[in-house]
C-alpha atoms as a PDB file:
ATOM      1  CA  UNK A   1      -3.486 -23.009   7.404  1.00  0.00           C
ATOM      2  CA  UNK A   2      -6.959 -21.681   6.513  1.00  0.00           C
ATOM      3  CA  UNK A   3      -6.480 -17.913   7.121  1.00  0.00           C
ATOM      4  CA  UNK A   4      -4.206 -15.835   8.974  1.00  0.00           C
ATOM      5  CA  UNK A   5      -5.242 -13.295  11.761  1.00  0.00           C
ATOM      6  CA  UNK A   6      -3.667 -10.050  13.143  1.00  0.00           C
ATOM      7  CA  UNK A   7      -5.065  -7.535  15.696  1.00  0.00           C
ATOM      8  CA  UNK A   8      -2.248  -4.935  14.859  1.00  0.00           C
ATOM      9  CA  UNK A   9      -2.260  -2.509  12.229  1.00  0.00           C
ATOM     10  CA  UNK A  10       0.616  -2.142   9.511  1.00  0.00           C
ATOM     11  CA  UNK A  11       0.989   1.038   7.920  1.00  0.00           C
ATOM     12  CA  UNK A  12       3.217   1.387   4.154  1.00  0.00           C
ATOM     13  CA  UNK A  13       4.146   4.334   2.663  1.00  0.00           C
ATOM     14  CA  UNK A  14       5.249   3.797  -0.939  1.00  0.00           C
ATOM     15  CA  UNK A  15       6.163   6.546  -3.999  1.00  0.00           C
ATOM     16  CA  UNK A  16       6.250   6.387  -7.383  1.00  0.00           C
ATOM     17  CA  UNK A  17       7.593   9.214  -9.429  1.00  0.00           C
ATOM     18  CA  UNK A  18       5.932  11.098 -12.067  1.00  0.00           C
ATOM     19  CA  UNK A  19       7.107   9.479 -15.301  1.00  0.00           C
ATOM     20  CA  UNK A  20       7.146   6.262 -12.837  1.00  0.00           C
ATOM     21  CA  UNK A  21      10.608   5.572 -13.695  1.00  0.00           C
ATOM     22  CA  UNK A  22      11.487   5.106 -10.023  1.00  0.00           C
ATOM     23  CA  UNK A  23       9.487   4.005  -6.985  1.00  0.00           C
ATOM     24  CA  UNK A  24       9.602   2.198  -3.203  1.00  0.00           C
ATOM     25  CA  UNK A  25       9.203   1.970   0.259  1.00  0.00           C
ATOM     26  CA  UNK A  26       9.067   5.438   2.509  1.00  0.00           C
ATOM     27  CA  UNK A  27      11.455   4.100   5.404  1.00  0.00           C
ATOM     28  CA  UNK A  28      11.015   7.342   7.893  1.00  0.00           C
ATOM     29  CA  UNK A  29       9.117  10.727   7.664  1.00  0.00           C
ATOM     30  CA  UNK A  30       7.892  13.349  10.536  1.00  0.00           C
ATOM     31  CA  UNK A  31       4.492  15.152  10.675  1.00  0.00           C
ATOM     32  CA  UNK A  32       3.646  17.860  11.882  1.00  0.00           C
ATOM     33  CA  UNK A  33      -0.154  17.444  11.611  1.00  0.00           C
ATOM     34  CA  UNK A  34      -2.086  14.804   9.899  1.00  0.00           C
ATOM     35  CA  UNK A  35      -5.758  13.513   9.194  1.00  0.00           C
ATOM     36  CA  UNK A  36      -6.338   9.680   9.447  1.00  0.00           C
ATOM     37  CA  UNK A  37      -8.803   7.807   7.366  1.00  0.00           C
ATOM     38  CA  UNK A  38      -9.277   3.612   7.674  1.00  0.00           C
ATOM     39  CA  UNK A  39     -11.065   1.191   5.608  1.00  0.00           C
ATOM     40  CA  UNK A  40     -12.621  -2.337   6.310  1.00  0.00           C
ATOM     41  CA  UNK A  41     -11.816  -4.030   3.321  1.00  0.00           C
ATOM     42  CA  UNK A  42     -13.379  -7.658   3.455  1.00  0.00           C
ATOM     43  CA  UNK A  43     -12.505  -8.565   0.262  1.00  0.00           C
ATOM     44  CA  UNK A  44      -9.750  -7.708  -1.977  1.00  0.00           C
ATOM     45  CA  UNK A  45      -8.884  -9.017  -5.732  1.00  0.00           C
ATOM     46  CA  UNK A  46      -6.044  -7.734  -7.908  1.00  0.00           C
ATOM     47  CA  UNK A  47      -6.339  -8.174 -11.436  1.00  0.00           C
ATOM     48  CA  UNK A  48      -2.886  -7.343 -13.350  1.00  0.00           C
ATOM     49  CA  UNK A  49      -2.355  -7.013 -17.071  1.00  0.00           C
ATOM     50  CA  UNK A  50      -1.632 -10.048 -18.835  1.00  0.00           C
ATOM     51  CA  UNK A  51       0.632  -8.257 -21.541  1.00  0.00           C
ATOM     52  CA  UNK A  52       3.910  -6.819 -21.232  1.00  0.00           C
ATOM     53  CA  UNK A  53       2.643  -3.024 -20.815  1.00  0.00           C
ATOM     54  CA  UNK A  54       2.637  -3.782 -17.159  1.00  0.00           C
END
């Protein structure tokens, strides 16, 4: 498989807490009002750190 392709759009909410002791997936919320904003990312690298501070 050389790349995979979707024409949908997938939206994740996450939190962390303040002294990021806890953190996760937002299952459900409501709005009332809300500005959109969407990005064309092409290319995307993730560099993590090697050492246990992580």
């Amino acid at each position: 498989m050389r790349s995979i392709r979707t024409s949908s759009y997938l939206f994740i909410a996450l939190f962390i807490s303040d002294d990021r002791s806890i953190g996760g997936h937002i299952v459900d919320f409501s709005l009332d009002s809300a500005t959109v904003s969407l990005d064309e990312t092409l290319t995307f690298m993730m560099r993590l750190p090697a050492d246990g501070g992580f």
